[in-house]
Protein backbone atom coordinates (compact mmCIF):
# COMPACT_ATOMS: atom_id res chain seq x y z
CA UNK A 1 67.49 89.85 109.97
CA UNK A 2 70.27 91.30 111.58
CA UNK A 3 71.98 94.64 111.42
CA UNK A 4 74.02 94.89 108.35
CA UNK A 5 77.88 94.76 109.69
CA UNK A 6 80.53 97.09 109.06
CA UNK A 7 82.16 97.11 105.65
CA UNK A 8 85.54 95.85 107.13
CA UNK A 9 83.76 93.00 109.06
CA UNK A 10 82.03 91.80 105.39
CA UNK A 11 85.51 91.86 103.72
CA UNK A 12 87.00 89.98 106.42
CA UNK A 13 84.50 87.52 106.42
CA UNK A 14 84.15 87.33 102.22
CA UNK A 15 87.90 86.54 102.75
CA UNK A 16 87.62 84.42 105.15
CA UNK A 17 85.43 81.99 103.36
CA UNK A 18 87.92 81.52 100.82
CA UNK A 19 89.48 79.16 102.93
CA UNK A 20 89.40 75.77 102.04
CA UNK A 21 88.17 74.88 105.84
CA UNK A 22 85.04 76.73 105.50
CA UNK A 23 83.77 74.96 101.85
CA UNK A 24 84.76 71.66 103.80
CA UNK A 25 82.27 72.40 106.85
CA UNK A 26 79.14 72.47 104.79
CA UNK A 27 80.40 69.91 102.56
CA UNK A 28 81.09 67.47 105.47
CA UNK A 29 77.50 68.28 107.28
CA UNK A 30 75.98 67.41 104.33
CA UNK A 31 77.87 64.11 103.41
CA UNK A 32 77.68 63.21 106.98
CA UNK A 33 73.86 63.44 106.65
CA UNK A 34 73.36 61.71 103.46
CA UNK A 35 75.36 59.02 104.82
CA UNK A 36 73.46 58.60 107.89
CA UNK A 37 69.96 59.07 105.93
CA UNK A 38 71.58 56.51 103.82
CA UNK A 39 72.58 54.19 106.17
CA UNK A 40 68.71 54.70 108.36
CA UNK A 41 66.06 54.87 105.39
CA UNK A 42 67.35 53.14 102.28
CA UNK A 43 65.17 51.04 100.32
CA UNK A 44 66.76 49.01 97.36
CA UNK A 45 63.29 47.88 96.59
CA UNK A 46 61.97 51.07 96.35
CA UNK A 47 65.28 52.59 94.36
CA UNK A 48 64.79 49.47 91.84
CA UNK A 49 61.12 51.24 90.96
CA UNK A 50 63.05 54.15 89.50
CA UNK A 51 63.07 54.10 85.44
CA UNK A 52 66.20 55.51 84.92
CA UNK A 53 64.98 56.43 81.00
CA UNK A 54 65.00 59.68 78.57
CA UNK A 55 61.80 60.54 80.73
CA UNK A 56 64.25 60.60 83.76
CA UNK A 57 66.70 62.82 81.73
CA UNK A 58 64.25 65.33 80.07
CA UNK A 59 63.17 66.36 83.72
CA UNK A 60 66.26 66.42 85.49
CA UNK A 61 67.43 69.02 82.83
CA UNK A 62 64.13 70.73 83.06
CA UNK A 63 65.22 70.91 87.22
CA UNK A 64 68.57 72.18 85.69
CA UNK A 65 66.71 75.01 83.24
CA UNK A 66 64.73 76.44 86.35
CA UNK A 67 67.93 76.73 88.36
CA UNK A 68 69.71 78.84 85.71
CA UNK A 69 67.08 80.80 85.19
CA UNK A 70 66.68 81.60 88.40
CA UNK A 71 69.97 83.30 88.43
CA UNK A 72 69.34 85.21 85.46
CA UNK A 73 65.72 86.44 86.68
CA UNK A 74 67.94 87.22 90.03
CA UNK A 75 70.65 88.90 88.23
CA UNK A 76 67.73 90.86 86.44
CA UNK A 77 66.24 92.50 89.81
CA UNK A 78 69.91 93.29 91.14
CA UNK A 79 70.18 94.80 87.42
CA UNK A 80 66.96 97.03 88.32
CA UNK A 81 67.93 97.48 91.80
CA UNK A 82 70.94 98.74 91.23
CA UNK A 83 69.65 101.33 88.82
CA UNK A 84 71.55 99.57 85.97
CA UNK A 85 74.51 101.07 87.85
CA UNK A 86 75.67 97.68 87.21
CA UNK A 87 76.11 95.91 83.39
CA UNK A 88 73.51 92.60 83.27
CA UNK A 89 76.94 90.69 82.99
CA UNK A 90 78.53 91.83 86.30
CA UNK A 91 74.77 91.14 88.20
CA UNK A 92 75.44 87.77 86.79
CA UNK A 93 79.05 87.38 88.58
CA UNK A 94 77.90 89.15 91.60
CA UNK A 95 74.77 86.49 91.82
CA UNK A 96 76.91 83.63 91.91
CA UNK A 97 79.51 85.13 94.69
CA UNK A 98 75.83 86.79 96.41
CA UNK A 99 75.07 82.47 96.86
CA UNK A 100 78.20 81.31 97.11
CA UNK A 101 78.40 83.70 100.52
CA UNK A 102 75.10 82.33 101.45
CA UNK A 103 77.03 78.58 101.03
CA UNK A 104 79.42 78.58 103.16
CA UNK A 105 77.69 81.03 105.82
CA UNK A 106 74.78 80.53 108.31
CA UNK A 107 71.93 82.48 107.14
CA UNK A 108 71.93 84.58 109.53
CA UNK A 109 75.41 86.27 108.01
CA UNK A 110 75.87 85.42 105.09
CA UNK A 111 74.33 87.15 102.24
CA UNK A 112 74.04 90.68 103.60
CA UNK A 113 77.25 90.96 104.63
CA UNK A 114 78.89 89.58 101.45
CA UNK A 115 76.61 92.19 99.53
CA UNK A 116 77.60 94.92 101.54
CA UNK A 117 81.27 94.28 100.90
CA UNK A 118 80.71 93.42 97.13
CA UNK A 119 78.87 97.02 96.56
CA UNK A 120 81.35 98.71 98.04
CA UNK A 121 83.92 96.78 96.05
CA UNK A 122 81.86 97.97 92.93
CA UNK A 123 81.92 101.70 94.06
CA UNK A 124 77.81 101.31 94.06
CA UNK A 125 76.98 104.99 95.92
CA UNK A 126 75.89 104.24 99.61
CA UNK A 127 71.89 104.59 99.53
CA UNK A 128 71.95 102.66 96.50
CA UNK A 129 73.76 99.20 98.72
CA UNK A 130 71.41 100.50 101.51
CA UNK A 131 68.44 100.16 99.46
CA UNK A 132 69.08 97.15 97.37
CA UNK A 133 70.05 95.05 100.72
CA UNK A 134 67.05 96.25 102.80
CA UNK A 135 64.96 96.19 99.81
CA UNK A 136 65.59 92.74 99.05
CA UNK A 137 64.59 91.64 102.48
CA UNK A 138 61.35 92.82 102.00
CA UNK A 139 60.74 91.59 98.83
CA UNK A 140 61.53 88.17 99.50
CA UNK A 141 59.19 87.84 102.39
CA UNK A 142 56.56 89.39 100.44
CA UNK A 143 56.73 86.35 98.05
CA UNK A 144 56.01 83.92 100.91
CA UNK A 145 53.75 86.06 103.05
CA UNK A 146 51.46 86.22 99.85
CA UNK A 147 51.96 82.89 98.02
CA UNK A 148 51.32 80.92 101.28
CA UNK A 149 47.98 82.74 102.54
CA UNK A 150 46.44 81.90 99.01
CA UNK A 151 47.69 78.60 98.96
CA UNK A 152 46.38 77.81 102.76
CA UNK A 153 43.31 79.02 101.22
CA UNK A 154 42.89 76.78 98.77
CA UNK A 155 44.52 73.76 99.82
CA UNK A 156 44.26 74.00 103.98
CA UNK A 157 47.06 72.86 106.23
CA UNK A 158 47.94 70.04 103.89
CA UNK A 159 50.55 72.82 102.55
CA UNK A 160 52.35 72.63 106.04
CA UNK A 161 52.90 69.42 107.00
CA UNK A 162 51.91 65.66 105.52
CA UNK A 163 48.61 64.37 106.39
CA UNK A 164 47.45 67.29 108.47
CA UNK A 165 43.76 68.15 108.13
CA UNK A 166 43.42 71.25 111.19
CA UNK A 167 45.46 72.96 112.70
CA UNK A 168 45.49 70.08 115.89
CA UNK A 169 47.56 67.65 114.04
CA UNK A 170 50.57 70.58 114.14
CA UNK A 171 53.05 68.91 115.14
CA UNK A 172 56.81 70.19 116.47
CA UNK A 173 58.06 71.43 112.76
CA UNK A 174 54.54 72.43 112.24
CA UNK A 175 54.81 74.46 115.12
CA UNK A 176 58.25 75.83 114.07
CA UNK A 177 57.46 76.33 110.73
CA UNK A 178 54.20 78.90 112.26
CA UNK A 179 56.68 80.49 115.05
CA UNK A 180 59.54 80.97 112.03
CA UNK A 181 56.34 82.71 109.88
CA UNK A 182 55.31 84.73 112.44
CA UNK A 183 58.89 86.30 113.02
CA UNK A 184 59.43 86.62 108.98
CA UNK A 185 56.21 88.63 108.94
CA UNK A 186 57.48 90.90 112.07
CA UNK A 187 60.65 92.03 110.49
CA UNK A 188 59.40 92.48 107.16
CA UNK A 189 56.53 94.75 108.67
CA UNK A 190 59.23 96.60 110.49
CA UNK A 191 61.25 96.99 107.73
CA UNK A 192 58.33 97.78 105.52
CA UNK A 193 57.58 100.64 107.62
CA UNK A 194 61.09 101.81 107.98
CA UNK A 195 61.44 101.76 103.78
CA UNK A 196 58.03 103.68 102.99
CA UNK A 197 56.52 104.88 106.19
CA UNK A 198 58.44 106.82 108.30
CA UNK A 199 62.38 105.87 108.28
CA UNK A 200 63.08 108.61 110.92
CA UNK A 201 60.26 107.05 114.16
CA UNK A 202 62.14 103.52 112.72
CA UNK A 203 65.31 104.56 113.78
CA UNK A 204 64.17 106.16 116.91
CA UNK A 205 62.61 102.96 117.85
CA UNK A 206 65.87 101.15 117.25
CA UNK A 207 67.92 103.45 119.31
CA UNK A 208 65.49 103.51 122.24
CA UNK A 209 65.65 99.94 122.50
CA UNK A 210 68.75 99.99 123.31
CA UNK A 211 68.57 102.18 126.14
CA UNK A 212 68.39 98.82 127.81
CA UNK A 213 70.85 98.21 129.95
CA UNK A 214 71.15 94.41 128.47
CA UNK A 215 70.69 95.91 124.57
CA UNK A 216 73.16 98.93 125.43
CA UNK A 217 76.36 96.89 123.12
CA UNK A 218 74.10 96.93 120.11
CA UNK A 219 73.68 100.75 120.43
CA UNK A 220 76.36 101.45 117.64
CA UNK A 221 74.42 98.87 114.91
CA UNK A 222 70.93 100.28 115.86
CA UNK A 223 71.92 103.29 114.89
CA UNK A 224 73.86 102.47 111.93
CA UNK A 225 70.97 100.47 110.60
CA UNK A 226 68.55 103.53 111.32
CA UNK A 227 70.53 105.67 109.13
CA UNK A 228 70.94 102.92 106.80
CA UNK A 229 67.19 102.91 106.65
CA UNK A 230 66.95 106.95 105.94
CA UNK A 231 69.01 106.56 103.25
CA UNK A 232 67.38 103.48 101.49
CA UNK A 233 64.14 105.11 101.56
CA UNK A 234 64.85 108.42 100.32
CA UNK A 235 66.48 106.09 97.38
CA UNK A 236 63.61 103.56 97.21
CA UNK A 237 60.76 106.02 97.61
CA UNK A 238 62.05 108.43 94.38
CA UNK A 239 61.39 105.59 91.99
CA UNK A 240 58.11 104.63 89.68
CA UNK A 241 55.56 102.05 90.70
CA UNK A 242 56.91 100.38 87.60
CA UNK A 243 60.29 99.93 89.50
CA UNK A 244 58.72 98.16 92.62
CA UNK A 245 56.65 96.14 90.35
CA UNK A 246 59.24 94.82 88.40
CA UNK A 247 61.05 94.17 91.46
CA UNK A 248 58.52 92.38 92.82
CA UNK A 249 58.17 90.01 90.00
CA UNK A 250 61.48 89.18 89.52
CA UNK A 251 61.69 88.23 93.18
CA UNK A 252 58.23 85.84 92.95
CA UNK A 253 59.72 84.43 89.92
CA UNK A 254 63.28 83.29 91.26
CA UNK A 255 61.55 81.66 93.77
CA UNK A 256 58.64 79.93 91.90
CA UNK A 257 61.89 78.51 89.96
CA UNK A 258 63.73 77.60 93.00
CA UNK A 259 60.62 75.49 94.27
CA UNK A 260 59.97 74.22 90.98
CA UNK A 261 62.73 72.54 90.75
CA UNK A 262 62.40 69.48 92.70
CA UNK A 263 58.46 69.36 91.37
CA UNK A 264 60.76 68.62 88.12
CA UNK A 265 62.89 66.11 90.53
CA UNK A 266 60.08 64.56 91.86
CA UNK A 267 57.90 63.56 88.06
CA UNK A 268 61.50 62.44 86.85
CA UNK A 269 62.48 59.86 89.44
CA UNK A 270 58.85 59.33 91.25
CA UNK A 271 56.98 56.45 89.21
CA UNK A 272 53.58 58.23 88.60
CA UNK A 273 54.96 61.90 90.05
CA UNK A 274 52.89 64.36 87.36
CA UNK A 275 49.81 63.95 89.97
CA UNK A 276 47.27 66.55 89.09
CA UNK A 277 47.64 70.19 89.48
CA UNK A 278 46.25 70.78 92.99
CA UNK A 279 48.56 68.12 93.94
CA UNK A 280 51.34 70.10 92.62
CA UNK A 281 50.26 73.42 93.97
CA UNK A 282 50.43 70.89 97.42
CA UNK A 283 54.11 69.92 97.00
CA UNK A 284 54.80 73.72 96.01
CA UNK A 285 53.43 75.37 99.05
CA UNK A 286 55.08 72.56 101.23
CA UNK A 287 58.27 73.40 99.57
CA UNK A 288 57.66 76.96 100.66
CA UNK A 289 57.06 75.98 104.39
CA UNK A 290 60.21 73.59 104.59
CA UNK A 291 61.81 76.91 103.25
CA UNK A 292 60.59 78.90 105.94
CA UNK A 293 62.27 76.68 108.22
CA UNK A 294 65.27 76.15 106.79
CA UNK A 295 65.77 80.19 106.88
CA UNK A 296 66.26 80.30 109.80
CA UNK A 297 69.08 77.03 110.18
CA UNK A 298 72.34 77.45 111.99
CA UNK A 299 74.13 75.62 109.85
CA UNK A 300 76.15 76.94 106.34
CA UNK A 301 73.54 77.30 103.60
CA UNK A 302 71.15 75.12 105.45
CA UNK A 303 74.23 72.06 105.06
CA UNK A 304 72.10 68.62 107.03
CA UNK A 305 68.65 70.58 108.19
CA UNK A 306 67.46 70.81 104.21
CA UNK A 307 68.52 66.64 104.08
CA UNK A 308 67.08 65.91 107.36
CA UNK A 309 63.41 68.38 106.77
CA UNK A 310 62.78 66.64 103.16
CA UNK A 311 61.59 63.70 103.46
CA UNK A 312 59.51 64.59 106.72
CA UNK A 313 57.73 66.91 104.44
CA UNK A 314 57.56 65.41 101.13
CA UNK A 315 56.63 61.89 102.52
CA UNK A 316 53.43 61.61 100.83
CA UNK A 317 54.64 63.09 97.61
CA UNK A 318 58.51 60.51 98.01
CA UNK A 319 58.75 57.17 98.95
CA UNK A 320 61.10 57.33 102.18
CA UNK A 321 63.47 54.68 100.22
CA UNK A 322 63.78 57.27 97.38
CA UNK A 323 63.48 60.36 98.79
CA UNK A 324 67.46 60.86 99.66
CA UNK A 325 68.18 60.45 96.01
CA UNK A 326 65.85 63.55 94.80
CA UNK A 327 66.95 65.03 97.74
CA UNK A 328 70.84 64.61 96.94
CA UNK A 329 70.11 65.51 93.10
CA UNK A 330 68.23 69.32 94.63
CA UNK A 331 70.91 70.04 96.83
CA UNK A 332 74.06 69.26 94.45
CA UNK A 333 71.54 72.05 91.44
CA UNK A 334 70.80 74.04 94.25
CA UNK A 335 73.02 74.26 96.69
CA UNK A 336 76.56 72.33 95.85
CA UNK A 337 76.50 73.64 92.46
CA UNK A 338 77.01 77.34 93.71
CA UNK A 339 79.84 76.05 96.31
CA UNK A 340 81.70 74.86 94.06
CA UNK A 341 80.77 77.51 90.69
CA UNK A 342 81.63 79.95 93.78
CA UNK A 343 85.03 78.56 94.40
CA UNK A 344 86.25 79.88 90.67
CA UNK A 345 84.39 82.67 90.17
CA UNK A 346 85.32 84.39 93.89
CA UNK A 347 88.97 84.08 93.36
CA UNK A 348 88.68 85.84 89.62
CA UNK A 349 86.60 88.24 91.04
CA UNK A 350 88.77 89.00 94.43
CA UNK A 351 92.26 89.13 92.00
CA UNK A 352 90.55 91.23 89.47
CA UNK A 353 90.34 94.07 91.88
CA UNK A 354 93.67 93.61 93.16
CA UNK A 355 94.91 94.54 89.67
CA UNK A 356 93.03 97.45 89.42
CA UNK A 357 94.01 98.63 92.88
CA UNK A 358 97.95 98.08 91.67
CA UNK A 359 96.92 99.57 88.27
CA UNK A 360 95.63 102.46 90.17
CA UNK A 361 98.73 102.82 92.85
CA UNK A 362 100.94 102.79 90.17
């Protein structure tokens, strides 16, 4: 994770993606992928197997249900978070500008520094943005660095990669997908350790790192994001383990639903795709490692990596010939639906504060 930038930067950048140029980017990565895909690994004889029925409906909706409540269960921790600072309405309309940022920016940007310039926007007191951004760093690598030990448990390596029975068959995005683990567990111990341990030795570490000569231009952020620390945990560490529990939940939930939702993709279009359980606990871990990945892409919102990583993992749960249709049908409830839900709802949002800065001036 990087250092979260300055207010001014965020707003800049929130503004910046506005512009019709950036929405085009991801859009065009993505078509250009799904045309190529198209183009490489059609099969008409395996699209003509798909029973396009009430079955086919019932499930796609079903895909549709997790996805919205998702954002509720999201808009519920940012309720909780926030210290209900926030009404459960607004958490909903910040949600949907939260992964709109996330949309149009690489991961690496995006959704911290939109929710650093949206709190302020909101007047949310400082420790409080601190908290909830660092906070929800943590959390969210919690979710995979406990799901996916107790599913490698059960179920081996088959939850990395297709067809792998040790750790020998890795291959290179097995390989990436441990490397990419291995750094999400890193920070999130850091962080962890900064939150509830001992935020002042945290920020000490991050400022003598940067007595490097070659680290000396990150000097300013290190110590920004030390004190951001200080202040998050005094805020996260006065609360009930009832707070960090619910927190906790809400985060495991969102992204049970998340993954769920092309399980629901995959028994509506895949002839036979209900398997058993274990099979589904399978396709749910390996959703969770193609995540892992994807976290990490350079690209806006994971735009052509997500296309490209799907059907290398899912092959033995998607027939190659199909597998760019399910995959097109996740990405337009997962992804394009918040590009474009984000278009409408940014603008509202953006205007209604210059209103009530005018209202205010005047």
């Amino acid at each position: 994770m990087s250092p979260p930038p300055r207010i001014e930067d965020a707003g800049h950048e929130v503004m910046h993606s506005l512009r019709f140029t950036r929405l085009l980017i991801p859009i065009l990565i993505g078509i250009g992928v799904v045309g190529y895909l198209l183009w490489d690994q059609f099969d008409p004889v395996e699209f003509a197997k798909i029973q396009w029925r009430l079955h086919t409906l019932i499930w796609i909706l079903v895909a549709f249900l997790l996805v919205v409540i998702r954002h509720i269960v999201y808009a519920l921790r940012l309720y909780i978070l926030s210290d209900k600072f926030f009404s459960f309405r607004k958490c909903i309309e910040l949600i949907f500008i939260w992964e709109f940022s996330s949309a149009v920016t690489p991961t690496s940007f995006g959704g911290t520094a939109v929710a650093l310039f949206l709190f302020a926007k909101e007047k949310l007191p400082l420790a409080r943005t601190a908290s909830i951004i660092i906070y929800t760093v943590v959390l969210d690598t919690a979710v995979f660095l406990l799901f996916l030990p107790v599913l490698f448990l059960f179920f081996g390596t088959s939850i990395i990669r297709p067809h792998m029975d040790h750790f020998f068959d890795l291959d290179g995005w097995g390989v990436t997908f441990i490397v990419s683990l291995l750094i999400m567990f890193g920070y999130a111990a850091f962080f962890y350790y900064g939150l509830f341990r001992n935020p002042a030795q945290f920020r000490r570490i991050l400022v003598i790192g940067t007595y490097n000569r070659f680290l000396r231009r990150f000097r300013a952020q290190a110590v920004k994001l030390g004190n951001d620390i200080i202040l998050a945990s005094r805020d996260l560490t006065r609360h009930t383990n009832r707070f960090h529990f619910l927190a906790f939940v809400y985060t495991a939930l969102a992204w049970i639903c998340r993954f769920l939702v092309v399980n629901a993709l995959i028994i509506a279009i895949v002839p036979g795709g209900y398997g058993n359980i274990g099979e589904q606990l399978v396709l749910f871990g390996r959703l969770m490692a193609m995540y892992v990945i994807m976290a990490f892409s350079p690209t806006p919102g994971g735009a052509g990596l997500a296309e490209i990583v799907f059907d290398g993992f899912l092959s033995d749960f998607v027939p190659t010939g199909i597998s760019l249709v399910i995959a097109f049908i996740w990405r337009l409830l997962t992804y394009y639906l918040y590009l474009f839900a984000g278009a409408i709802v940014v603008p509202a949002w953006l205007q209604g504060h210059v209103k009530l800065r005018k209202k205010k001036e005047k």
